[in-house]
N, C-alpha and C. Protein backbone atom coordinates (compact mmCIF):
# COMPACT_ATOMS: atom_id res chain seq x y z
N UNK A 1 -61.04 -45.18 -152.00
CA UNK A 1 -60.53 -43.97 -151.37
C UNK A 1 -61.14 -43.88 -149.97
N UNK A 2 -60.21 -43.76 -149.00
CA UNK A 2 -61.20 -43.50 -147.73
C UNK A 2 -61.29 -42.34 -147.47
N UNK A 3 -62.36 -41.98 -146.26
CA UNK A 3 -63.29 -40.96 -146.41
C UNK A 3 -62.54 -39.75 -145.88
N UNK A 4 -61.68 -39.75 -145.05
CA UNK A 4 -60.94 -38.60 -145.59
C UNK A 4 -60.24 -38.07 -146.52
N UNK A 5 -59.60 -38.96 -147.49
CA UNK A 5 -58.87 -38.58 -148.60
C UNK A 5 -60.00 -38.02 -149.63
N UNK A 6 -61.24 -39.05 -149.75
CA UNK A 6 -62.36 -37.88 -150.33
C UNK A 6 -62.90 -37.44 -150.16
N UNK A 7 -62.88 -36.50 -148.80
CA UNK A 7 -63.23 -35.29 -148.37
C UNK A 7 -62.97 -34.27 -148.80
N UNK A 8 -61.09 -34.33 -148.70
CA UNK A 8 -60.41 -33.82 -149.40
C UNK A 8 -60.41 -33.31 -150.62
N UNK A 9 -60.55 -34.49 -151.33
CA UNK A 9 -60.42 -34.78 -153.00
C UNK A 9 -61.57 -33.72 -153.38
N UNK A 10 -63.18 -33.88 -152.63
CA UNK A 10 -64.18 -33.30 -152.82
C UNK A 10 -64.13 -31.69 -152.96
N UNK A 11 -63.34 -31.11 -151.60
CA UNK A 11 -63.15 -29.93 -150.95
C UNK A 11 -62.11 -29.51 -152.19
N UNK A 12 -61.06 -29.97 -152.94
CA UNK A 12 -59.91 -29.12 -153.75
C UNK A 12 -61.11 -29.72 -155.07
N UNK A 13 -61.83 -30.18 -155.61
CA UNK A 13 -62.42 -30.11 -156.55
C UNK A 13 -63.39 -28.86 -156.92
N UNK A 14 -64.43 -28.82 -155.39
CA UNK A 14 -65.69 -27.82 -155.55
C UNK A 14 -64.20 -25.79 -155.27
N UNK A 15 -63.36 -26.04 -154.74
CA UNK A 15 -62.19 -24.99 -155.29
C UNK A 15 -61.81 -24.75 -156.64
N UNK A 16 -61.27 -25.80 -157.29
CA UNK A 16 -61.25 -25.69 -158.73
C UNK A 16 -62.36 -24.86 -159.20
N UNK A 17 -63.67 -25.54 -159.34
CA UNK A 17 -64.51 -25.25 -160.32
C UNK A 17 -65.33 -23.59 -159.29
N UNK A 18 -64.42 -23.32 -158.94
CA UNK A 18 -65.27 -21.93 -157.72
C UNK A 18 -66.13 -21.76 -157.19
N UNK A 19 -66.56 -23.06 -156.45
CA UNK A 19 -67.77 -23.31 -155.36
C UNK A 19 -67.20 -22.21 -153.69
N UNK A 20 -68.15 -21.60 -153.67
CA UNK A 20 -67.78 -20.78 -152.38
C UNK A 20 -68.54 -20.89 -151.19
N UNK A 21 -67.95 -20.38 -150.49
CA UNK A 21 -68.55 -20.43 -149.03
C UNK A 21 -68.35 -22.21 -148.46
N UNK A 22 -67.47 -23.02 -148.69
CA UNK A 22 -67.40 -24.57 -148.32
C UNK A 22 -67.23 -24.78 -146.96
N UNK A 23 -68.06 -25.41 -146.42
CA UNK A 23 -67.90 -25.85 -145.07
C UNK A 23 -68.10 -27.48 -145.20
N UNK A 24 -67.34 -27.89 -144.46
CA UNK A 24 -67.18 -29.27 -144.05
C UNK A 24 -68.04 -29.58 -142.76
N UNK A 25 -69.20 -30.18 -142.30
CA UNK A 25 -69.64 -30.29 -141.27
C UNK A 25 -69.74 -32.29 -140.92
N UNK A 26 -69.14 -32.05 -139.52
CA UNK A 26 -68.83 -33.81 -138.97
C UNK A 26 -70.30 -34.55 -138.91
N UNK A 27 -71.19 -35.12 -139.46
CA UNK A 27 -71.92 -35.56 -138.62
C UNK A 27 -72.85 -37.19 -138.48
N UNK A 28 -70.76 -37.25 -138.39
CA UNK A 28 -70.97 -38.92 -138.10
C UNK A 28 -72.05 -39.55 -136.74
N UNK A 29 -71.61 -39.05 -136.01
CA UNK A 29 -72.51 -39.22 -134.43
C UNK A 29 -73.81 -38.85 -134.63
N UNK A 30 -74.25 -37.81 -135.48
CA UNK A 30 -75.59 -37.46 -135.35
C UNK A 30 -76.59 -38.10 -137.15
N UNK A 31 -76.18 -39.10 -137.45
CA UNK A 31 -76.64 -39.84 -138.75
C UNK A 31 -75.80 -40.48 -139.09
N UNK A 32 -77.26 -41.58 -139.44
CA UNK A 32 -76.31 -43.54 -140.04
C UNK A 32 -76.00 -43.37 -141.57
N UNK A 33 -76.11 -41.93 -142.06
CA UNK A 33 -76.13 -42.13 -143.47
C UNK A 33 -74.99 -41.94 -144.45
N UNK A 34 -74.50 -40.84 -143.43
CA UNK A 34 -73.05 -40.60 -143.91
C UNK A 34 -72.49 -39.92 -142.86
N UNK A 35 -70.74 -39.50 -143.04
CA UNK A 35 -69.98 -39.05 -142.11
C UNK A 35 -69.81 -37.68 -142.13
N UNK A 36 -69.78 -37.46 -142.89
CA UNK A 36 -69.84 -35.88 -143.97
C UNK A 36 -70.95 -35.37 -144.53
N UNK A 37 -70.86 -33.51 -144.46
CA UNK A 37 -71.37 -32.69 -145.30
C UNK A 37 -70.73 -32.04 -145.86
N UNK A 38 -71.12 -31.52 -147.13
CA UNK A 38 -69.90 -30.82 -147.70
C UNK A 38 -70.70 -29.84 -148.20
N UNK A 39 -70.63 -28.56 -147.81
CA UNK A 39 -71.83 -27.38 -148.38
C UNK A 39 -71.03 -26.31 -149.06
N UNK A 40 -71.72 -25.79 -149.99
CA UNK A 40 -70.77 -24.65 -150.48
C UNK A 40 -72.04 -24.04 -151.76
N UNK A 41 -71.40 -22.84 -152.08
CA UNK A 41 -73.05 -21.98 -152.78
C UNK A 41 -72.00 -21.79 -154.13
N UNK A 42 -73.07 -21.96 -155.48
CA UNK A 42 -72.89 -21.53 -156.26
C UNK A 42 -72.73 -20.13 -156.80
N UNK A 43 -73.12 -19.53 -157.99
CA UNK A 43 -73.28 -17.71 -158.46
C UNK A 43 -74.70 -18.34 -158.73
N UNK A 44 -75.05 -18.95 -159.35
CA UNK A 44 -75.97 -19.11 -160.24
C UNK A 44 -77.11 -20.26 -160.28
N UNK A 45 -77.88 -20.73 -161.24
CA UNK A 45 -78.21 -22.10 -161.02
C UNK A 45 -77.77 -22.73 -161.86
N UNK A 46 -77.00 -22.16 -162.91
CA UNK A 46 -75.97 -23.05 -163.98
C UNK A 46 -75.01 -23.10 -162.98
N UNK A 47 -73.95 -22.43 -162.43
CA UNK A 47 -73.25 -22.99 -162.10
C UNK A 47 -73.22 -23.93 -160.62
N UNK A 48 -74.54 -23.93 -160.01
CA UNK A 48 -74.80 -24.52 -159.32
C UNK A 48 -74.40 -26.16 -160.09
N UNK A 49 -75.46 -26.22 -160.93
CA UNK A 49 -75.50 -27.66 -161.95
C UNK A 49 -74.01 -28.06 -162.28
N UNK A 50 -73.37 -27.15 -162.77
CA UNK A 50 -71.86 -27.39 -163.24
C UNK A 50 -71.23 -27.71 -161.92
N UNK A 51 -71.13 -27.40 -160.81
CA UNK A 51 -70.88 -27.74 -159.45
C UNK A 51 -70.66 -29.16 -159.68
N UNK A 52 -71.99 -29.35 -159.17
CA UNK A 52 -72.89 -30.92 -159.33
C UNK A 52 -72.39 -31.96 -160.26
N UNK A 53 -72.38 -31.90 -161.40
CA UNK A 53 -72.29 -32.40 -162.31
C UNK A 53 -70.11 -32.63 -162.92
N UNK A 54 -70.05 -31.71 -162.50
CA UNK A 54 -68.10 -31.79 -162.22
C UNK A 54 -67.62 -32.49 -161.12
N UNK A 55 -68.33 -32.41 -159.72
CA UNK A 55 -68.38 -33.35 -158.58
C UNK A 55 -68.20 -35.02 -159.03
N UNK A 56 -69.10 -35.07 -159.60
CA UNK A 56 -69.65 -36.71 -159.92
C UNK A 56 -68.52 -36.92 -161.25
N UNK A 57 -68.61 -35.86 -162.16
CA UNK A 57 -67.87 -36.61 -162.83
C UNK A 57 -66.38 -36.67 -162.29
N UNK A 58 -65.73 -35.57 -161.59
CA UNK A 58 -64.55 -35.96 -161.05
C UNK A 58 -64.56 -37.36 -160.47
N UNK A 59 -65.38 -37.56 -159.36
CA UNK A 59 -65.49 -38.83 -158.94
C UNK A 59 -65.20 -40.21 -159.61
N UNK A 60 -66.37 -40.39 -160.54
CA UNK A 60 -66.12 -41.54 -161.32
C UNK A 60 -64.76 -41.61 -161.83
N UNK A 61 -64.33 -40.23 -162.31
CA UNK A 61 -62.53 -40.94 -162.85
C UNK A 61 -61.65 -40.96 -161.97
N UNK A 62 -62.00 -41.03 -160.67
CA UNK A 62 -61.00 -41.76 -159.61
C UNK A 62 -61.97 -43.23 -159.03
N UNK A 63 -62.86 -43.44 -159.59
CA UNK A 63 -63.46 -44.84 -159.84
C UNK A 63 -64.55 -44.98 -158.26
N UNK A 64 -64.95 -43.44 -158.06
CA UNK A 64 -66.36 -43.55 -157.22
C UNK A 64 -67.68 -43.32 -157.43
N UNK A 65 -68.54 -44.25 -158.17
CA UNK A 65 -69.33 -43.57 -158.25
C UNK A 65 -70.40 -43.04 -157.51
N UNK A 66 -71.35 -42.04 -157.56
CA UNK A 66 -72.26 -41.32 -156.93
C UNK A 66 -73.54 -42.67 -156.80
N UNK A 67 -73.58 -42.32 -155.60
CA UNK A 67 -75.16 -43.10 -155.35
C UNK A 67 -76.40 -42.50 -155.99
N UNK A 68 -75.94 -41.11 -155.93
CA UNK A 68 -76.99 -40.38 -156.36
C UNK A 68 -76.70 -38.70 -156.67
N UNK A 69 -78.02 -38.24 -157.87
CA UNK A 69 -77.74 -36.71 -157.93
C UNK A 69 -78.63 -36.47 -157.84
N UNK A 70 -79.79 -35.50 -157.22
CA UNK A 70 -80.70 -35.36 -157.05
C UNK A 70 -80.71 -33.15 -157.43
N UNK A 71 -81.48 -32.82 -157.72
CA UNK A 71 -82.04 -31.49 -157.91
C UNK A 71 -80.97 -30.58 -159.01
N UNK A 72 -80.29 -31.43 -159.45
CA UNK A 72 -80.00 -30.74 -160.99
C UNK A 72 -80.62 -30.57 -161.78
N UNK A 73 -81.68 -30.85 -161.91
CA UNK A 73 -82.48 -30.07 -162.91
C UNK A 73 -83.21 -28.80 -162.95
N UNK A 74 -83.17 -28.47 -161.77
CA UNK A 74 -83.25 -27.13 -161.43
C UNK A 74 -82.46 -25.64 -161.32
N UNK A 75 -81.39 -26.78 -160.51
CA UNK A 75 -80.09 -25.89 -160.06
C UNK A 75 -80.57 -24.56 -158.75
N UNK A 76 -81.06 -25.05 -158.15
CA UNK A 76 -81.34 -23.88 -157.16
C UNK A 76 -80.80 -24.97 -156.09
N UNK A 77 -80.60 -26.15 -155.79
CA UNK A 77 -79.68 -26.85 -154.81
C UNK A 77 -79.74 -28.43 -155.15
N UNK A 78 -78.80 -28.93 -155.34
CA UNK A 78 -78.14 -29.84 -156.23
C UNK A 78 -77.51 -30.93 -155.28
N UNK A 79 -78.15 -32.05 -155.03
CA UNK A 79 -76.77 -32.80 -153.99
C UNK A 79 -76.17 -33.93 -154.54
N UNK A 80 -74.86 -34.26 -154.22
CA UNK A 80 -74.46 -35.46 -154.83
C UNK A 80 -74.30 -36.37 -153.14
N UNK A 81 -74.55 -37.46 -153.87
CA UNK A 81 -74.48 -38.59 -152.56
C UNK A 81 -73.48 -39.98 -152.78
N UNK A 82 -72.41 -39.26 -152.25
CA UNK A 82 -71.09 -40.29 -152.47
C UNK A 82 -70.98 -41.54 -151.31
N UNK A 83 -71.54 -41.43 -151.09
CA UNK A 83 -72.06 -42.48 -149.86
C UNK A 83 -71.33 -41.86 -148.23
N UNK A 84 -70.26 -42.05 -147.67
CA UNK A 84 -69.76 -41.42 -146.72
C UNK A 84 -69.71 -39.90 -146.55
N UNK A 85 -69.95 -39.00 -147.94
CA UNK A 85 -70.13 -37.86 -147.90
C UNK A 85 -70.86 -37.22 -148.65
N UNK A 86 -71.98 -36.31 -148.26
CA UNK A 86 -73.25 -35.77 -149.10
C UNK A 86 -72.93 -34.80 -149.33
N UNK A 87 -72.77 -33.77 -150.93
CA UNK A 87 -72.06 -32.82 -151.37
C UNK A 87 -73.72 -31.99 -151.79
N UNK A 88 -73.92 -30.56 -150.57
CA UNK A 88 -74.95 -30.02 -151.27
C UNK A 88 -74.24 -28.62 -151.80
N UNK A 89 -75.00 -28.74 -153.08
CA UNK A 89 -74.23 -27.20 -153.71
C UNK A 89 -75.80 -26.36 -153.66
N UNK A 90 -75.34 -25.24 -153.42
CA UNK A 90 -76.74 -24.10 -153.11
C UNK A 90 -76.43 -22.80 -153.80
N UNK A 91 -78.03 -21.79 -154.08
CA UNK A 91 -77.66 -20.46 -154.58
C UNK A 91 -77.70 -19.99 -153.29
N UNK A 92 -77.04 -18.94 -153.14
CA UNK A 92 -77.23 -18.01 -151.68
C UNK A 92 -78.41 -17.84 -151.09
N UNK A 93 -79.43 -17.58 -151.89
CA UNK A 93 -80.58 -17.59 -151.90
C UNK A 93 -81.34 -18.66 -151.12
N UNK A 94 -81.44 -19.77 -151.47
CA UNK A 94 -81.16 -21.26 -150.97
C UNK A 94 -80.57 -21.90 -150.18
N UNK A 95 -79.20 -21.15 -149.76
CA UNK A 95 -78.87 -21.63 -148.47
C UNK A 95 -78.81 -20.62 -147.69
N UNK A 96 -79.32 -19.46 -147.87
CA UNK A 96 -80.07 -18.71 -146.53
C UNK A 96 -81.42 -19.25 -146.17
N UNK A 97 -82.45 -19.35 -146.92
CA UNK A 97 -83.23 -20.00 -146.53
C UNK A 97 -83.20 -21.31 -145.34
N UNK A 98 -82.60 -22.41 -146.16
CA UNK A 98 -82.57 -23.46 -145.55
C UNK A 98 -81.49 -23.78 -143.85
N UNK A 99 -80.47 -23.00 -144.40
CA UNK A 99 -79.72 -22.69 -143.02
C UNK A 99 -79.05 -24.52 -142.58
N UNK A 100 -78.86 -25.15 -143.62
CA UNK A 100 -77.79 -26.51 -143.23
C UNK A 100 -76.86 -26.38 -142.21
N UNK A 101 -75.99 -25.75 -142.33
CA UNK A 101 -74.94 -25.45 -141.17
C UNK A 101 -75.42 -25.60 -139.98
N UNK A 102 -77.02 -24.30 -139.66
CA UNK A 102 -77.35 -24.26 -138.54
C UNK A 102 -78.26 -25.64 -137.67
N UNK A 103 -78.80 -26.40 -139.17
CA UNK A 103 -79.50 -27.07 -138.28
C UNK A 103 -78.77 -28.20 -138.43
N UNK A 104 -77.59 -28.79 -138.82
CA UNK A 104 -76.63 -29.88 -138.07
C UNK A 104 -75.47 -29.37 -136.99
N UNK A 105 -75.63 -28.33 -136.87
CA UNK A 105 -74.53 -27.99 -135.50
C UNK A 105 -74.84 -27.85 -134.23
């Protein structure tokens, strides 16, 4: 899948499962790691995890798998790492704090 089509794919998935607040941020030019961010806040820290964990598995059954999931076991911010695009799911709480948006723009 190329990386816009699963941008896409990513963005109408974390909709489905009612990930809010989603912003897409570019930041191919500013990191070798990926092209994409994909941010968006959970209600909760379950459904943070359910985020997370519906992400990846959507993925694999269109045959991508995750490089990585990191901070589900917590659920206070959860990222999946699809290689061209890093999917962080956050509680409000958590992404006021941290402020992603602000410090890649």
């Amino acid at each position: 899948m190329q990386v816009e089509a699963l941008k896409a794919f990513v963005i109408e998935k974390l909709e489905e499962i009612k990930g809010r607040d989603i912003t897409t941020l570019d930041i191919a030019k500013k990191s070798g790691f990926a092209d994409y961010m994909v941010v968006c806040s959970g209600n909760s820290n379950r459904h943070v995890k359910s985020i997370a964990q519906s992400i990846a598995i959507e993925c694999r059954a269109q045959g991508i798998e995750p490089l990585g999931i990191e901070g589900n076991d917590v659920g206070e911010w959860a990222l999946v790492d699809l290689g061209d695009i890093i999917v962080h799911v956050m509680t409000d709480e958590i992404r006021d704090r941290y402020q992603l948006e602000e410090l890649w723009n």
